[in-house]
PDB file of N, CA and C in Angstrom:
ATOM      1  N   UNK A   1       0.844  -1.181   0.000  1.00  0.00           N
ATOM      2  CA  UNK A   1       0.000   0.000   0.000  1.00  0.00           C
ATOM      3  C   UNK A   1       0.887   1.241   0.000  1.00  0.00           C
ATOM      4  N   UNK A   2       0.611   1.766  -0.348  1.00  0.00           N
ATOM      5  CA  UNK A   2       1.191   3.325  -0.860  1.00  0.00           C
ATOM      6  C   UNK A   2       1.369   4.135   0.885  1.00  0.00           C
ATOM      7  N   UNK A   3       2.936   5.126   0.875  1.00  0.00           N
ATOM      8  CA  UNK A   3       2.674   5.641   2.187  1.00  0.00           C
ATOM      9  C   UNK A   3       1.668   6.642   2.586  1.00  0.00           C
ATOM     10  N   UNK A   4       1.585   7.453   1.304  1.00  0.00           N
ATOM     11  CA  UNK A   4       0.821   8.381   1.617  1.00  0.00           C
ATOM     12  C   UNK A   4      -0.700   8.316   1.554  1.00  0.00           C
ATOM     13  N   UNK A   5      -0.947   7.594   2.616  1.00  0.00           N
ATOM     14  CA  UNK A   5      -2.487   7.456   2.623  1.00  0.00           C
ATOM     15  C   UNK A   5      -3.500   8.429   3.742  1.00  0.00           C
ATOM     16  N   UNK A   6      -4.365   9.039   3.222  1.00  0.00           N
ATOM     17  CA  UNK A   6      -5.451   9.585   4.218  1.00  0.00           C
ATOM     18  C   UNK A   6      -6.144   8.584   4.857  1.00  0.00           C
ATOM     19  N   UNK A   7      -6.228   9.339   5.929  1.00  0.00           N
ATOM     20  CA  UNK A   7      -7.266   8.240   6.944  1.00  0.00           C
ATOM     21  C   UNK A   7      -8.159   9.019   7.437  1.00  0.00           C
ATOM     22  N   UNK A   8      -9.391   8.412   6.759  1.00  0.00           N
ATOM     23  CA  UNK A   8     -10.811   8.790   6.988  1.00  0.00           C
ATOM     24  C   UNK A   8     -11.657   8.041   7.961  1.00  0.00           C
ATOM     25  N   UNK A   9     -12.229   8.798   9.124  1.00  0.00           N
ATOM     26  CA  UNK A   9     -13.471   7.967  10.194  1.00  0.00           C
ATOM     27  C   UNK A   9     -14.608   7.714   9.257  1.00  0.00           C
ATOM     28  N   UNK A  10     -15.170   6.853   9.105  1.00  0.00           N
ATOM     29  CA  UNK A  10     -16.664   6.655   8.292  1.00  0.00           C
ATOM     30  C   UNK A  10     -17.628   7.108   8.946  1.00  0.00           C
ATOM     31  N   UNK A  11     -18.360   7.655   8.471  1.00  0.00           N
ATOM     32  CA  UNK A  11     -19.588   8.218   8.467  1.00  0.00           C
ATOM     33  C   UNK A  11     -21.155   7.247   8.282  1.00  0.00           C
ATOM     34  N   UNK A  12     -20.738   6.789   6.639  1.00  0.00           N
ATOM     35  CA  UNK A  12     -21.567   6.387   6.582  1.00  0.00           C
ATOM     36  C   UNK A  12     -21.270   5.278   5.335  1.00  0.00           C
ATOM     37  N   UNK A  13     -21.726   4.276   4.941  1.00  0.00           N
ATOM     38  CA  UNK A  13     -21.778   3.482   3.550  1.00  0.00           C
ATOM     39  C   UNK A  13     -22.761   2.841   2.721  1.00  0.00           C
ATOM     40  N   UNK A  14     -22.667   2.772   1.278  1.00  0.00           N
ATOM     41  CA  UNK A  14     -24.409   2.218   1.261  1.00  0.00           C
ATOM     42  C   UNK A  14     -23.374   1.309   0.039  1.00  0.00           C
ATOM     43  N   UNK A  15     -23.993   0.222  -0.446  1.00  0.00           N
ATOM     44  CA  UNK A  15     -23.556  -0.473  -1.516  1.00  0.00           C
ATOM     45  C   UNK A  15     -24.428  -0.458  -2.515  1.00  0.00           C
ATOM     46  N   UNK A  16     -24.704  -0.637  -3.914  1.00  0.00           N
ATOM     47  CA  UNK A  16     -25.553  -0.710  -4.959  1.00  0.00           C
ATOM     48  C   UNK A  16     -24.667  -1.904  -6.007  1.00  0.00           C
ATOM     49  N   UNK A  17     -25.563  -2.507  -6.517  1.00  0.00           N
ATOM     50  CA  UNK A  17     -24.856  -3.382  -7.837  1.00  0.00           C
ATOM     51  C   UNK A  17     -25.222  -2.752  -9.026  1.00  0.00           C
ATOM     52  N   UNK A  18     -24.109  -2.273  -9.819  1.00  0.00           N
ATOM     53  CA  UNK A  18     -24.534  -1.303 -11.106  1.00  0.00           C
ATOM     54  C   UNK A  18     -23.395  -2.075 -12.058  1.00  0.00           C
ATOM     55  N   UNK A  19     -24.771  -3.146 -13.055  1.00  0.00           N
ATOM     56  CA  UNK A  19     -23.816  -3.249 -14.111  1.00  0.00           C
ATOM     57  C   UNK A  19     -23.172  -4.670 -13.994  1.00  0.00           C
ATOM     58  N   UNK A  20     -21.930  -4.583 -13.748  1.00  0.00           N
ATOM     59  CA  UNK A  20     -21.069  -6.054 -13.506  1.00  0.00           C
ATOM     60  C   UNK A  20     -20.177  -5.557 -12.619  1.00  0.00           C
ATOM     61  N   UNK A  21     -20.703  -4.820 -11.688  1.00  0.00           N
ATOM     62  CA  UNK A  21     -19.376  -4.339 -10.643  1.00  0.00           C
ATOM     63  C   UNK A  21     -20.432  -4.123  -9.353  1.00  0.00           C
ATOM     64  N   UNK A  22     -20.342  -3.722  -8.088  1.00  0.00           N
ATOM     65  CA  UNK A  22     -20.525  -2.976  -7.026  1.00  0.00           C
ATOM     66  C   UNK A  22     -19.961  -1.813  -6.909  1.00  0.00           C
ATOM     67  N   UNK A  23     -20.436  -0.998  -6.290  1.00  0.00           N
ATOM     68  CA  UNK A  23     -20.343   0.116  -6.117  1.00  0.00           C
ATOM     69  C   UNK A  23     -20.747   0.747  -4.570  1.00  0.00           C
ATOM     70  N   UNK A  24     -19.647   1.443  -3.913  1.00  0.00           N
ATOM     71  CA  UNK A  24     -19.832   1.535  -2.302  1.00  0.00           C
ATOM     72  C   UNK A  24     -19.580   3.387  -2.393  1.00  0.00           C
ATOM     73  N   UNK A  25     -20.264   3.770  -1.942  1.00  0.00           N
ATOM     74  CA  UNK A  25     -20.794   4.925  -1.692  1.00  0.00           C
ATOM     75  C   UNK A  25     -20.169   5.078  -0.011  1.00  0.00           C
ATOM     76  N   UNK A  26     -18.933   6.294  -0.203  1.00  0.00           N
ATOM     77  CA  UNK A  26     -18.863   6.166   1.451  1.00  0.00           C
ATOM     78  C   UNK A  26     -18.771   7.899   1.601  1.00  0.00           C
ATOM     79  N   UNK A  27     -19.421   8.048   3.092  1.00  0.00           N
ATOM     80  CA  UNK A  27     -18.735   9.429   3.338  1.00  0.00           C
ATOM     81  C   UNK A  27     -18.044   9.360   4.811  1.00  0.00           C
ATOM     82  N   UNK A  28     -17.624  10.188   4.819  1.00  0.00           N
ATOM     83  CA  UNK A  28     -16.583  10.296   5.790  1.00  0.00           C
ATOM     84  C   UNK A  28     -16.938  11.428   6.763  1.00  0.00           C
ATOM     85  N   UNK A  29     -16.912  11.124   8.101  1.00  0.00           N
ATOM     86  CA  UNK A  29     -17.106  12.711   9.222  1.00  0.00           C
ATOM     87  C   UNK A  29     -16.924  13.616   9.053  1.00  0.00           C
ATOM     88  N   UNK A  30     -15.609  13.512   8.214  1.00  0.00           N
ATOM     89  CA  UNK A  30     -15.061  15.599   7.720  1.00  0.00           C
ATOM     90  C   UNK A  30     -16.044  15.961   6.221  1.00  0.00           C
ATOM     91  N   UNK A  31     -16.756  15.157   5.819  1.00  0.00           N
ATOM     92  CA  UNK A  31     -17.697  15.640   4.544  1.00  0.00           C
ATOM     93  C   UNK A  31     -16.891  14.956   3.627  1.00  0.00           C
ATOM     94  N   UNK A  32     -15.926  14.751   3.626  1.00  0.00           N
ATOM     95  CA  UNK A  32     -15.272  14.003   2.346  1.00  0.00           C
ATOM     96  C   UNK A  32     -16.352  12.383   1.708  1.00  0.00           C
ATOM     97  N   UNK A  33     -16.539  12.445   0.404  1.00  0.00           N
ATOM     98  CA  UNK A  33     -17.884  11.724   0.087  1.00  0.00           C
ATOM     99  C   UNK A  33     -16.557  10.823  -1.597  1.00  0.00           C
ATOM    100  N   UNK A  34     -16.798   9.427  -1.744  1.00  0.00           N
ATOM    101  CA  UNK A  34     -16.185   8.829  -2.920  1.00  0.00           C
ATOM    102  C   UNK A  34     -16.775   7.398  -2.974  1.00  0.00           C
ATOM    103  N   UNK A  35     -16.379   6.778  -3.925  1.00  0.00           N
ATOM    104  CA  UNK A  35     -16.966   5.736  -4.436  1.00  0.00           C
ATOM    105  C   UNK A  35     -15.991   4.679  -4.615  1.00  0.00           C
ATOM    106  N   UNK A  36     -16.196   3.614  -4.331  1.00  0.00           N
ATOM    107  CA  UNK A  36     -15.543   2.823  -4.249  1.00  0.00           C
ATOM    108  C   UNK A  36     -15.898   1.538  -5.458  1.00  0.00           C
ATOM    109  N   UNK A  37     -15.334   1.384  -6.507  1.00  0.00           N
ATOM    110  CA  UNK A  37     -15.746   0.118  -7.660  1.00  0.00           C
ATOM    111  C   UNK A  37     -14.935  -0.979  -6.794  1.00  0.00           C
ATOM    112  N   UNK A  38     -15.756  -2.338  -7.189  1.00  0.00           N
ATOM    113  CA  UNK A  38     -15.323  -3.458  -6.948  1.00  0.00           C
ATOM    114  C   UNK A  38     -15.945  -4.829  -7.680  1.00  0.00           C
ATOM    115  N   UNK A  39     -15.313  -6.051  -8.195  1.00  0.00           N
ATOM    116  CA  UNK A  39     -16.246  -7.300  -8.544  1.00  0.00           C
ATOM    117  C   UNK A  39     -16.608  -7.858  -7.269  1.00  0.00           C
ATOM    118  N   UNK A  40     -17.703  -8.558  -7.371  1.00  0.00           N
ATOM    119  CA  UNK A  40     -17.956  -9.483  -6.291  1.00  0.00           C
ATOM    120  C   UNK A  40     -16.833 -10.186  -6.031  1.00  0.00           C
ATOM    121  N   UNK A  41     -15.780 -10.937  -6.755  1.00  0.00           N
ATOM    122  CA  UNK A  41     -14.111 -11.306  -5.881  1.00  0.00           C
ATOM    123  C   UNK A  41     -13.787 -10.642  -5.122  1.00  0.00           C
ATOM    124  N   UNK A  42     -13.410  -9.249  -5.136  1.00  0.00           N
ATOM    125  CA  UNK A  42     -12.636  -8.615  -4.400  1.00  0.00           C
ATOM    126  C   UNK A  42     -13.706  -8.303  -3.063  1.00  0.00           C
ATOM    127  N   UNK A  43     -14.729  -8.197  -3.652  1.00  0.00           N
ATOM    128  CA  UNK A  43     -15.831  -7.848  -1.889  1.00  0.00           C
ATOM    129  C   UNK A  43     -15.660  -8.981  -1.039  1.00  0.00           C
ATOM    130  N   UNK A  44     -15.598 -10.573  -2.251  1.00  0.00           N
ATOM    131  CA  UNK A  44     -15.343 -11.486  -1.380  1.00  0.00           C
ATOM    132  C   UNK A  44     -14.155 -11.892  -0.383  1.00  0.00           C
ATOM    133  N   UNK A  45     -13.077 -11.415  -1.188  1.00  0.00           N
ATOM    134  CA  UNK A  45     -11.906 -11.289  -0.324  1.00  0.00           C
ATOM    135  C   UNK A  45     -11.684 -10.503   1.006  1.00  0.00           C
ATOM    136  N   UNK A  46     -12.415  -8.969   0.557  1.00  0.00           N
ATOM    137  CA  UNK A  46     -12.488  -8.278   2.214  1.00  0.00           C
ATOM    138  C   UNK A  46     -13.690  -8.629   3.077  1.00  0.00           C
ATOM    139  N   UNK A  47     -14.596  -9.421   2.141  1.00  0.00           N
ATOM    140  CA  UNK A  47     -15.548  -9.989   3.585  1.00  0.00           C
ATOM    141  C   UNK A  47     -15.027 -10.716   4.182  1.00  0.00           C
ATOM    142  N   UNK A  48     -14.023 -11.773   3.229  1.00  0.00           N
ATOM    143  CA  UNK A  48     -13.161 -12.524   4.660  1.00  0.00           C
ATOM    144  C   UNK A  48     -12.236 -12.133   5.444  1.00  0.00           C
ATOM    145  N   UNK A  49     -11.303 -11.403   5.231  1.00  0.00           N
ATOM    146  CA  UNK A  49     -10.821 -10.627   5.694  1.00  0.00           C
ATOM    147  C   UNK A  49     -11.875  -9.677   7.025  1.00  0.00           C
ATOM    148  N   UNK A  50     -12.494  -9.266   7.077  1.00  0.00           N
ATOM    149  CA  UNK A  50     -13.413  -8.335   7.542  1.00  0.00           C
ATOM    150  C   UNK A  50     -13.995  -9.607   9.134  1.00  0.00           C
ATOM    151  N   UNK A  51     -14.575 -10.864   8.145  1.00  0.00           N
ATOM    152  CA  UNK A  51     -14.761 -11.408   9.647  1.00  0.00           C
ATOM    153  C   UNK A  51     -13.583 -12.448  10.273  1.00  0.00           C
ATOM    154  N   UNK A  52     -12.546 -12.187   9.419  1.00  0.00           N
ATOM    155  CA  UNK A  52     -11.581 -12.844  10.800  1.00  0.00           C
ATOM    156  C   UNK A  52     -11.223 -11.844  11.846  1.00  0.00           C
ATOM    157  N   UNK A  53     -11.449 -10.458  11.193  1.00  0.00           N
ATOM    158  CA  UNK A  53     -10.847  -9.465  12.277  1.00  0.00           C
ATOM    159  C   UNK A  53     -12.055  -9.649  13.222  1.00  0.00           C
ATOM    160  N   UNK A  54     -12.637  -9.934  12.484  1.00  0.00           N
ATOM    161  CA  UNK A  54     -14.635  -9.513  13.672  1.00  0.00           C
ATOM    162  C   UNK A  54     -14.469 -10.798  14.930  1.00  0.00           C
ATOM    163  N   UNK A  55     -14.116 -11.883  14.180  1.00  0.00           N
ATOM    164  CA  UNK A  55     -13.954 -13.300  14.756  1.00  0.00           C
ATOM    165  C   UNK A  55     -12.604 -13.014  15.632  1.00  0.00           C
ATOM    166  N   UNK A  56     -11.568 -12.876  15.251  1.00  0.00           N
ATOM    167  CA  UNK A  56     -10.653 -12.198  16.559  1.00  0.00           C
ATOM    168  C   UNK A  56     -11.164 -11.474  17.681  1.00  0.00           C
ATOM    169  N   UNK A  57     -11.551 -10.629  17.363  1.00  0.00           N
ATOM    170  CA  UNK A  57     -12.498  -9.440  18.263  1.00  0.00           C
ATOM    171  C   UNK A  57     -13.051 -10.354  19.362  1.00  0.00           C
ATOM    172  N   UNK A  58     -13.656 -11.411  18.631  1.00  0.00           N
ATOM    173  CA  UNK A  58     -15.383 -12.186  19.826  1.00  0.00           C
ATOM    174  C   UNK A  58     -14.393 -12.966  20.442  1.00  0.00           C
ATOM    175  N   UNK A  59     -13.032 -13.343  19.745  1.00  0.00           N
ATOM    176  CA  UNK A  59     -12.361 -14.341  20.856  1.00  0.00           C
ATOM    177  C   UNK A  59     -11.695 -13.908  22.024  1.00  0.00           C
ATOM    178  N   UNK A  60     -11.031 -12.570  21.555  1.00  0.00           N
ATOM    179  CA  UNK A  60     -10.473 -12.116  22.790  1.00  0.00           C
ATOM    180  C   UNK A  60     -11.683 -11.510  23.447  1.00  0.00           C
ATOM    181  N   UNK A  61     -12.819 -11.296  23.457  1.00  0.00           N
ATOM    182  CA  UNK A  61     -13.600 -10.672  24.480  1.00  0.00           C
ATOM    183  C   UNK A  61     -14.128 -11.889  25.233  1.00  0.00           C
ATOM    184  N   UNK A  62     -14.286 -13.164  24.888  1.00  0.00           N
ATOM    185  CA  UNK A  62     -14.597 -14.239  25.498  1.00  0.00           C
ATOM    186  C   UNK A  62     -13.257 -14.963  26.445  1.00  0.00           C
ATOM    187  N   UNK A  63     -12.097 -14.197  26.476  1.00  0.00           N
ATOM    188  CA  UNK A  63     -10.768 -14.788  27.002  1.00  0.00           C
ATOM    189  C   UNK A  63     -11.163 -14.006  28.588  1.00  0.00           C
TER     190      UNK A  63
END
């Protein structure tokens, strides 16, 4: 990943399927508003991604 990255708090997100792609609609607390393209692969990859972190989370709160 690139160093120079902004880091945005979310606000808010909505997803839509347009076409042969997804499309994620995010805005951010400071008003900053962009779109995010993706195939269903790649959503599939950060959904897994997404619940091992979630699944980490429930284990250490159950330790």
């Amino acid at each position: 990943m690139a160093q120079d990255v902004t880091t945005y708090t979310l606000k808010q997100a909505l997803a839509a399927q347009v076409d042969d792609h997804i499309e994620i609609a995010v805005e951010a607390e400071d008003g900053t508003k962009f779109k995010i393209r993706a195939t269903s692969e790649q959503l599939d990859a950060l959904t897994g991604d997404l619940e091992s972190i979630l699944d980490g989370d429930d284990a250490g709160d159950a330790a």
